[in-house]
PDB file of N, CA and C in Angstrom:
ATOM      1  N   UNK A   1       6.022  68.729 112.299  1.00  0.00           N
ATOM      2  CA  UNK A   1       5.748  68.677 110.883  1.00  0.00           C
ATOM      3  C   UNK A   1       4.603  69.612 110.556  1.00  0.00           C
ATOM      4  N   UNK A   2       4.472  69.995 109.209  1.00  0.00           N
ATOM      5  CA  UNK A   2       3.715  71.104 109.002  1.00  0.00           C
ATOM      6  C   UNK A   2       3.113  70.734 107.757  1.00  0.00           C
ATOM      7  N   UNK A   3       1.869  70.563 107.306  1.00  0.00           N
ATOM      8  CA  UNK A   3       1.323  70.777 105.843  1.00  0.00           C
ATOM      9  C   UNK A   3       2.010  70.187 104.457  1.00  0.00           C
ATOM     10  N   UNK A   4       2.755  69.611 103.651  1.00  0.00           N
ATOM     11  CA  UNK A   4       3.205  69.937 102.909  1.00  0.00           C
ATOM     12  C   UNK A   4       4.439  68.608 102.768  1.00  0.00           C
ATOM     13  N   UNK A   5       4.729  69.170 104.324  1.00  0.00           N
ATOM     14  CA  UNK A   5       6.410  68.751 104.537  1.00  0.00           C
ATOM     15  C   UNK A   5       6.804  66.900 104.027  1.00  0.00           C
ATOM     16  N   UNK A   6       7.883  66.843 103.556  1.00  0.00           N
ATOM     17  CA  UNK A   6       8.248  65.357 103.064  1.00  0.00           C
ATOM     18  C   UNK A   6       8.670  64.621 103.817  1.00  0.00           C
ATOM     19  N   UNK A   7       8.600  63.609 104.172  1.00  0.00           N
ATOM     20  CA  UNK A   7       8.692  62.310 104.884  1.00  0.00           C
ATOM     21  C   UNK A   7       9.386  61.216 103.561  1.00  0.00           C
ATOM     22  N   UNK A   8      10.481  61.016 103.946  1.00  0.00           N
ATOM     23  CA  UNK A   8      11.351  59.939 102.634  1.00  0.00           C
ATOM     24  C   UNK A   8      10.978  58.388 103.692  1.00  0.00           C
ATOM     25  N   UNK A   9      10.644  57.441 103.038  1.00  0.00           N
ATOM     26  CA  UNK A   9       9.907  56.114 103.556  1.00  0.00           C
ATOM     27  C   UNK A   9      10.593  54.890 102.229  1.00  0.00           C
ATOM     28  N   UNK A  10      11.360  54.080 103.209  1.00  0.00           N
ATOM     29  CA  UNK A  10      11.723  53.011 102.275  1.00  0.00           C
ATOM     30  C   UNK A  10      10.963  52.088 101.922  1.00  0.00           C
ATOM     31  N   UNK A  11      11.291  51.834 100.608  1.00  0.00           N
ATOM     32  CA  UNK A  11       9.923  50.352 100.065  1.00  0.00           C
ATOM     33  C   UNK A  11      11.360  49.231 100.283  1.00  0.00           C
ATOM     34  N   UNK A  12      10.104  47.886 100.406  1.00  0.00           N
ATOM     35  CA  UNK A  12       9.009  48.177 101.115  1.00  0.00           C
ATOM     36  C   UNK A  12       8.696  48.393 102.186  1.00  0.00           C
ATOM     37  N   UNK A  13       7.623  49.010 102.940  1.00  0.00           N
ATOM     38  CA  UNK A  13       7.156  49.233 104.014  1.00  0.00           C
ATOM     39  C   UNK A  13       5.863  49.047 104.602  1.00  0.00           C
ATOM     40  N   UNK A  14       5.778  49.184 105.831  1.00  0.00           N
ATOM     41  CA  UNK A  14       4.342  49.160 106.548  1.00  0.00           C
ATOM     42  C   UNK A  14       3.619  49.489 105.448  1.00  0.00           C
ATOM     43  N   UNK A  15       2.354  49.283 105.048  1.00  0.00           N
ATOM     44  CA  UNK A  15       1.048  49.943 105.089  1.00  0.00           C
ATOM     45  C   UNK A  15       0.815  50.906 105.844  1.00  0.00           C
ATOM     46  N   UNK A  16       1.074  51.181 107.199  1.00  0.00           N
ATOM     47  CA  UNK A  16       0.426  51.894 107.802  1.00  0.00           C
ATOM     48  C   UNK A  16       1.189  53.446 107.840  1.00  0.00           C
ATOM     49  N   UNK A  17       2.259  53.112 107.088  1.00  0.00           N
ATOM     50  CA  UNK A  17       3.133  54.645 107.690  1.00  0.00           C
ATOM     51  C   UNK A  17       2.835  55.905 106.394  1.00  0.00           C
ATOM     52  N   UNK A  18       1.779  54.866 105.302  1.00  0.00           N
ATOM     53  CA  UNK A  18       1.271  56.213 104.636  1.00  0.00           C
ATOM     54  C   UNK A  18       0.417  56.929 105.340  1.00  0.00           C
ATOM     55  N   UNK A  19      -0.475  56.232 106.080  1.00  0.00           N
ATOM     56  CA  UNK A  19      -1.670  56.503 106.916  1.00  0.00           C
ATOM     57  C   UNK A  19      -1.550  57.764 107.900  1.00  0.00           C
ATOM     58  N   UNK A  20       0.204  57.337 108.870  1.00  0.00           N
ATOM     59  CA  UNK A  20       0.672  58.091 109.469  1.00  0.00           C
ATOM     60  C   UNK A  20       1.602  60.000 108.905  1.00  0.00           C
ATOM     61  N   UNK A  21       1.649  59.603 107.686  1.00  0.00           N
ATOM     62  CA  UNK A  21       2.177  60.732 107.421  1.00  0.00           C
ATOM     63  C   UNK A  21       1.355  61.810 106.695  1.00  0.00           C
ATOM     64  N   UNK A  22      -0.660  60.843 106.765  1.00  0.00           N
ATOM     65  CA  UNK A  22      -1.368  61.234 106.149  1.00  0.00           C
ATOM     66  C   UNK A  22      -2.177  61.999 107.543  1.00  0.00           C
ATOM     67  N   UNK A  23      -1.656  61.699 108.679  1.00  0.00           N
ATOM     68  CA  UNK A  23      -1.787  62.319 109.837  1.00  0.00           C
ATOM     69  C   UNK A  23      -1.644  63.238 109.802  1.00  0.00           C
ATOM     70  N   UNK A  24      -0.156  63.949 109.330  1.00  0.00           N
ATOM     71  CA  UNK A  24       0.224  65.033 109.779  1.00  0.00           C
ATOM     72  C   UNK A  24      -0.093  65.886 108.610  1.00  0.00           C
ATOM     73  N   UNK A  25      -0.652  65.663 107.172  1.00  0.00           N
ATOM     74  CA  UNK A  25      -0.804  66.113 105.828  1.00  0.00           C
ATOM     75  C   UNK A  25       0.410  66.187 105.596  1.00  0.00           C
ATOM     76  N   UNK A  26       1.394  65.122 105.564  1.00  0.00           N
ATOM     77  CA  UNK A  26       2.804  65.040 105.055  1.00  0.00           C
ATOM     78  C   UNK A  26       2.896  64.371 103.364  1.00  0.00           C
ATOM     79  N   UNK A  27       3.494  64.580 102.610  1.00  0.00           N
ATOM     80  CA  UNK A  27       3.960  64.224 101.706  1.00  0.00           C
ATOM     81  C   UNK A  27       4.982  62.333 101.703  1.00  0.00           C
ATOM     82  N   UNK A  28       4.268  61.523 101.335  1.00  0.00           N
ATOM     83  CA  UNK A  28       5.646  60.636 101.635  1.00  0.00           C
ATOM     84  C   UNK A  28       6.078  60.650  99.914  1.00  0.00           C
ATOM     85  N   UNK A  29       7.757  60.166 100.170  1.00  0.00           N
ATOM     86  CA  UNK A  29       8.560  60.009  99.285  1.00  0.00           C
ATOM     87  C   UNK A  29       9.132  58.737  99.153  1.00  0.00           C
ATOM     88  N   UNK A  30       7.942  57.688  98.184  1.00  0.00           N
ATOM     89  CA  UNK A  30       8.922  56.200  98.615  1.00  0.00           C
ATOM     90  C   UNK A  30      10.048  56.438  97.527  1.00  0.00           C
ATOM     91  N   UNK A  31      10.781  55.240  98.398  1.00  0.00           N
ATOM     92  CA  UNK A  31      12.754  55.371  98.031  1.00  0.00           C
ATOM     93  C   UNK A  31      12.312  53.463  97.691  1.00  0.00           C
ATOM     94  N   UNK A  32      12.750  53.300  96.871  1.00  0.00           N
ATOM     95  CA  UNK A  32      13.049  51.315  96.725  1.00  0.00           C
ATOM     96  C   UNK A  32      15.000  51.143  97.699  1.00  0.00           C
ATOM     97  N   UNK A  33      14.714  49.949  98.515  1.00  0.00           N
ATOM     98  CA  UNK A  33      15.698  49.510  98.992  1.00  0.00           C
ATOM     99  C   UNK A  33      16.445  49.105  97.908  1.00  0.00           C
ATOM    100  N   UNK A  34      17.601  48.040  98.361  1.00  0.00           N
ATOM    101  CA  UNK A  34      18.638  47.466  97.272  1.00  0.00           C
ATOM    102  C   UNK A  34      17.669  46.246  97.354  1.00  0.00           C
ATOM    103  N   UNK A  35      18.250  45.444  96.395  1.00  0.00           N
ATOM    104  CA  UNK A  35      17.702  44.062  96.414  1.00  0.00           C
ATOM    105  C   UNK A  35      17.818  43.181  96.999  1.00  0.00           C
ATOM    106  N   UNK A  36      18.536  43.315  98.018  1.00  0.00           N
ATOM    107  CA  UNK A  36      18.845  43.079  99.190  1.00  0.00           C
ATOM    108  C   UNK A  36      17.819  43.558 100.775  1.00  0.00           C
ATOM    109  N   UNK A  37      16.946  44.357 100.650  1.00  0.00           N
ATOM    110  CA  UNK A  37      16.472  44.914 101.380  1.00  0.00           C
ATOM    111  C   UNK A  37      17.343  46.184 102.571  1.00  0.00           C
ATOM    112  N   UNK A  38      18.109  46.771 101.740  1.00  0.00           N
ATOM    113  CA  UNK A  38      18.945  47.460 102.485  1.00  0.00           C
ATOM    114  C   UNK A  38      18.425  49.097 102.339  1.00  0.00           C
ATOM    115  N   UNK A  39      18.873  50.134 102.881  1.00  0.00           N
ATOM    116  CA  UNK A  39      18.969  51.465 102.268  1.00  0.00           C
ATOM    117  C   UNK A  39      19.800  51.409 101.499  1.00  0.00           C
ATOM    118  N   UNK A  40      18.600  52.303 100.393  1.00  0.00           N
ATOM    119  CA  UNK A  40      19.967  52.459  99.134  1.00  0.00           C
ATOM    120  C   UNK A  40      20.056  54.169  99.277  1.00  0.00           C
ATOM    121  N   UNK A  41      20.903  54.895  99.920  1.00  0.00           N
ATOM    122  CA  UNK A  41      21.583  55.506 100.688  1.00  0.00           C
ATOM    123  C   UNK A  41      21.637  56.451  99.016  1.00  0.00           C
ATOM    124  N   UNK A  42      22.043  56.453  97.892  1.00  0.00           N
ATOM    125  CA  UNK A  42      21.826  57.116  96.958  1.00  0.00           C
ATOM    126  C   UNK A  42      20.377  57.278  96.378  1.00  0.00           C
ATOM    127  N   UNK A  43      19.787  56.833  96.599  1.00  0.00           N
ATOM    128  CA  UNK A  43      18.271  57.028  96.146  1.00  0.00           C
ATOM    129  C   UNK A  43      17.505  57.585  97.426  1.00  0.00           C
ATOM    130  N   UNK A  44      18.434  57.627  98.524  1.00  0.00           N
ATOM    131  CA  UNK A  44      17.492  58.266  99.750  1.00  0.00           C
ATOM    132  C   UNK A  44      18.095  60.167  99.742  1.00  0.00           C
ATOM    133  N   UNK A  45      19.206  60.084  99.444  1.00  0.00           N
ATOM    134  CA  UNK A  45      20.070  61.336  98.972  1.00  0.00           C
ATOM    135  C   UNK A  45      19.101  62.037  97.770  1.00  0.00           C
ATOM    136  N   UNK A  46      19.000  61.001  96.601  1.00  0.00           N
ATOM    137  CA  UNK A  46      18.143  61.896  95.571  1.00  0.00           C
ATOM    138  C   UNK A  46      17.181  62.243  96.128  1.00  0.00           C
ATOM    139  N   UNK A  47      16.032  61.639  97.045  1.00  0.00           N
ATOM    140  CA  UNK A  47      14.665  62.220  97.425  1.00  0.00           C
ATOM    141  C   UNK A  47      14.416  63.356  98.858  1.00  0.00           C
ATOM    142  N   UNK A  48      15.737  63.547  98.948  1.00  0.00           N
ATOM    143  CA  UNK A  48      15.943  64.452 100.234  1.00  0.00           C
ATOM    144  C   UNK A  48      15.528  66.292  99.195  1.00  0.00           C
ATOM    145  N   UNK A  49      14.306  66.553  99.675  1.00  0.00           N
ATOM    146  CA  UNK A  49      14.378  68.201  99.268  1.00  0.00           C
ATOM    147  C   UNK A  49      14.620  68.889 100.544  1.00  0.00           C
ATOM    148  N   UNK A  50      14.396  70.543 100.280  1.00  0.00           N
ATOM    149  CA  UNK A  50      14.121  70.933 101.253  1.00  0.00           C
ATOM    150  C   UNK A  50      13.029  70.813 102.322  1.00  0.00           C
ATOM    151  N   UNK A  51      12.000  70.467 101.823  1.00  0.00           N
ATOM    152  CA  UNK A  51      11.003  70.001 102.431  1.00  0.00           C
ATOM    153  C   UNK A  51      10.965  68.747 103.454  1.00  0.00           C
ATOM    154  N   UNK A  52      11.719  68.354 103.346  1.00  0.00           N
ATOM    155  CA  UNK A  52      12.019  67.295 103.813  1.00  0.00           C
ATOM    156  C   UNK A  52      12.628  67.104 105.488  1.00  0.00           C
ATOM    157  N   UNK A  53      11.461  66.392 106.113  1.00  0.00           N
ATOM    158  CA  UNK A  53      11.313  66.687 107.314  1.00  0.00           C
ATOM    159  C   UNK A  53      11.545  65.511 108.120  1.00  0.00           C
ATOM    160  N   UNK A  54      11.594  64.102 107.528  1.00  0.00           N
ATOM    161  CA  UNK A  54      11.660  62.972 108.251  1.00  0.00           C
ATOM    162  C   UNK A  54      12.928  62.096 107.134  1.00  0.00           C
ATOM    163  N   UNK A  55      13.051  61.035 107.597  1.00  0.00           N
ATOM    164  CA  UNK A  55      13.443  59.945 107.055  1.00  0.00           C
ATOM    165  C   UNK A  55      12.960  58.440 107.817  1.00  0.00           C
ATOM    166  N   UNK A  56      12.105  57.752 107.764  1.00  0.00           N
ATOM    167  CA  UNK A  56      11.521  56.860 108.390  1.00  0.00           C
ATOM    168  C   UNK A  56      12.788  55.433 107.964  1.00  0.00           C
ATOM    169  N   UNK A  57      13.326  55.076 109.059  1.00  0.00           N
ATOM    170  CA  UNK A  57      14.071  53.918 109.218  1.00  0.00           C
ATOM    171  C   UNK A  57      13.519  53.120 109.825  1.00  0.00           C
ATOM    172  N   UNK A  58      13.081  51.926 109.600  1.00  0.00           N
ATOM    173  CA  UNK A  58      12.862  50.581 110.558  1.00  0.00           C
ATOM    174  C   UNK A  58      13.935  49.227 110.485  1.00  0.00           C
ATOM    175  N   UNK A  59      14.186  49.536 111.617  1.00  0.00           N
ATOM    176  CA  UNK A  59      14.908  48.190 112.207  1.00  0.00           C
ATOM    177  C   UNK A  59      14.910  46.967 113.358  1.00  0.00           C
ATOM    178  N   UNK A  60      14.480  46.258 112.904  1.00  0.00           N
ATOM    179  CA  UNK A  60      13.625  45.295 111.654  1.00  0.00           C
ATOM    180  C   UNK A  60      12.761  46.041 110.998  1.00  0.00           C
ATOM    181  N   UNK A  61      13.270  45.193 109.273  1.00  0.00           N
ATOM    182  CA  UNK A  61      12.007  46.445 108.718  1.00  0.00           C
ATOM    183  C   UNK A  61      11.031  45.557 108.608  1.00  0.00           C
ATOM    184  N   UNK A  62       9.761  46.674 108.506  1.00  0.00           N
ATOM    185  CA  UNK A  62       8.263  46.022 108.408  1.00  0.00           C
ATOM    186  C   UNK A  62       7.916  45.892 107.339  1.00  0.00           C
ATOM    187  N   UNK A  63       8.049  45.092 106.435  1.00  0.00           N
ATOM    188  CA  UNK A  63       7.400  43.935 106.102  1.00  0.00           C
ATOM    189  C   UNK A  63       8.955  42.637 105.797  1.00  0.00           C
ATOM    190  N   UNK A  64       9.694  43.192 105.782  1.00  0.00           N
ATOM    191  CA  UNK A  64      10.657  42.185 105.367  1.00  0.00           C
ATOM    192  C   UNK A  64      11.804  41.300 106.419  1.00  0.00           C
ATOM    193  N   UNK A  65      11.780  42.248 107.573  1.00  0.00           N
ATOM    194  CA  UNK A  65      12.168  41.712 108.762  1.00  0.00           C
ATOM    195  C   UNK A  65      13.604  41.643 108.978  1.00  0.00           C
ATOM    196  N   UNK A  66      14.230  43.021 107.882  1.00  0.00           N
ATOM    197  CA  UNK A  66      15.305  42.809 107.468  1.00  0.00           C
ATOM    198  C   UNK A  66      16.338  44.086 108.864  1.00  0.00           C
ATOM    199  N   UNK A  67      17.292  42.987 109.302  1.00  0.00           N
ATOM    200  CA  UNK A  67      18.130  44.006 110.256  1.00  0.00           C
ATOM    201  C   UNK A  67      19.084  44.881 109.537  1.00  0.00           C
ATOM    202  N   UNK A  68      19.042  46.151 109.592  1.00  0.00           N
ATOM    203  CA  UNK A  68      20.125  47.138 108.950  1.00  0.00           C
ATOM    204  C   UNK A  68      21.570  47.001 110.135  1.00  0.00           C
ATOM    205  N   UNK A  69      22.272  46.843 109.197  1.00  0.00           N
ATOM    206  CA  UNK A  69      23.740  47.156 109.991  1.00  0.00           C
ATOM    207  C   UNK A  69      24.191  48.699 109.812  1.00  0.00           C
ATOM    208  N   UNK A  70      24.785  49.122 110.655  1.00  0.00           N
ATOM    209  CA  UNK A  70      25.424  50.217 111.505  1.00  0.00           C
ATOM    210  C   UNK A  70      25.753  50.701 110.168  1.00  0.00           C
ATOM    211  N   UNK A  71      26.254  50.516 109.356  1.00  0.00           N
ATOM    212  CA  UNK A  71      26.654  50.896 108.127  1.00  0.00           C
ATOM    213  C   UNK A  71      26.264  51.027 107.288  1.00  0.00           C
ATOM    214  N   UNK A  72      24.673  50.760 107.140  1.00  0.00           N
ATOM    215  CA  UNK A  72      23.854  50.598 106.087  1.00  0.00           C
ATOM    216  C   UNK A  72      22.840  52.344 106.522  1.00  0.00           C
ATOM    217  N   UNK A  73      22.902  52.904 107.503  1.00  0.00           N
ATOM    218  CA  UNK A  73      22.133  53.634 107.892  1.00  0.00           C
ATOM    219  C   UNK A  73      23.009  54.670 108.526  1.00  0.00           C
ATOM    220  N   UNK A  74      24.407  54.486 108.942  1.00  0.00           N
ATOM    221  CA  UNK A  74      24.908  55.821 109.095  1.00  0.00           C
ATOM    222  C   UNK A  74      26.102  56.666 108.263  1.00  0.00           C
ATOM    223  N   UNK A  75      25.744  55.527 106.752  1.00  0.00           N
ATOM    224  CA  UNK A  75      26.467  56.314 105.674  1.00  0.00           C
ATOM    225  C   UNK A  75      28.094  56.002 105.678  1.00  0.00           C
ATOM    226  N   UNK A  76      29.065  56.165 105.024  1.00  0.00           N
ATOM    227  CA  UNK A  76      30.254  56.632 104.642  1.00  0.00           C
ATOM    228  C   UNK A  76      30.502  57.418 105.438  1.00  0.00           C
ATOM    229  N   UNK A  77      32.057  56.623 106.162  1.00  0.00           N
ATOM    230  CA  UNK A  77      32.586  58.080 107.320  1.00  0.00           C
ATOM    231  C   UNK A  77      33.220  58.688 106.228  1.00  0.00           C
ATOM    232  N   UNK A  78      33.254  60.070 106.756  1.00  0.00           N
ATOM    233  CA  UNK A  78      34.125  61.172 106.208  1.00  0.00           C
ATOM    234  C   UNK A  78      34.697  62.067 106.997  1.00  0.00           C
ATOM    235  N   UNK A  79      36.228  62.108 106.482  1.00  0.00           N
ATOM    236  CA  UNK A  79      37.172  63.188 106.860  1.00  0.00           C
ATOM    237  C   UNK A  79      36.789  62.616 108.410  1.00  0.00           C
ATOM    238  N   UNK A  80      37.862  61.946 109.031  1.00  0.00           N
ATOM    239  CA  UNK A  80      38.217  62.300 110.578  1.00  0.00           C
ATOM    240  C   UNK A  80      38.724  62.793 110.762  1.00  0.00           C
TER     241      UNK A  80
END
């Protein structure tokens, strides 16, 4: 990571992973989950620039303890 670069981080989250991306002089980009505590997979799409250098997933997430299923994090198959 370099200066600048974006880090997309789901709410809610750690406390600590602003800290960490304040390590690298990264940019974070919070995304709100569903209300459900899920990725919301269209709001992580809108905050993707070019800059954009990470996507921070936790599973279990930290603070909510919520397990992502296989499907919640590797998107819509397409075209086999």
């Amino acid at each position: 990571m370099s200066p600048g670069d974006e880090i997309v981080i789901l709410a809610p989250y750690f406390v600590e992973y602003l800290f960490y991306a304040d390590n690298f002089q990264a940019v974070p980009q919070v995304v709100p989950s569903t209300s459900d505590f899920l990725p919301d997979l269209g709001a992580i799409e809108q905050a993707l620039t070019l800059k954009t250098k990470a996507v921070l997933i936790n599973s279990p997430n930290n603070p909510t303890g919520r397990v992502y299923p296989a499907a919640a994090v590797n998107g819509p198959r397409r075209g086999t």
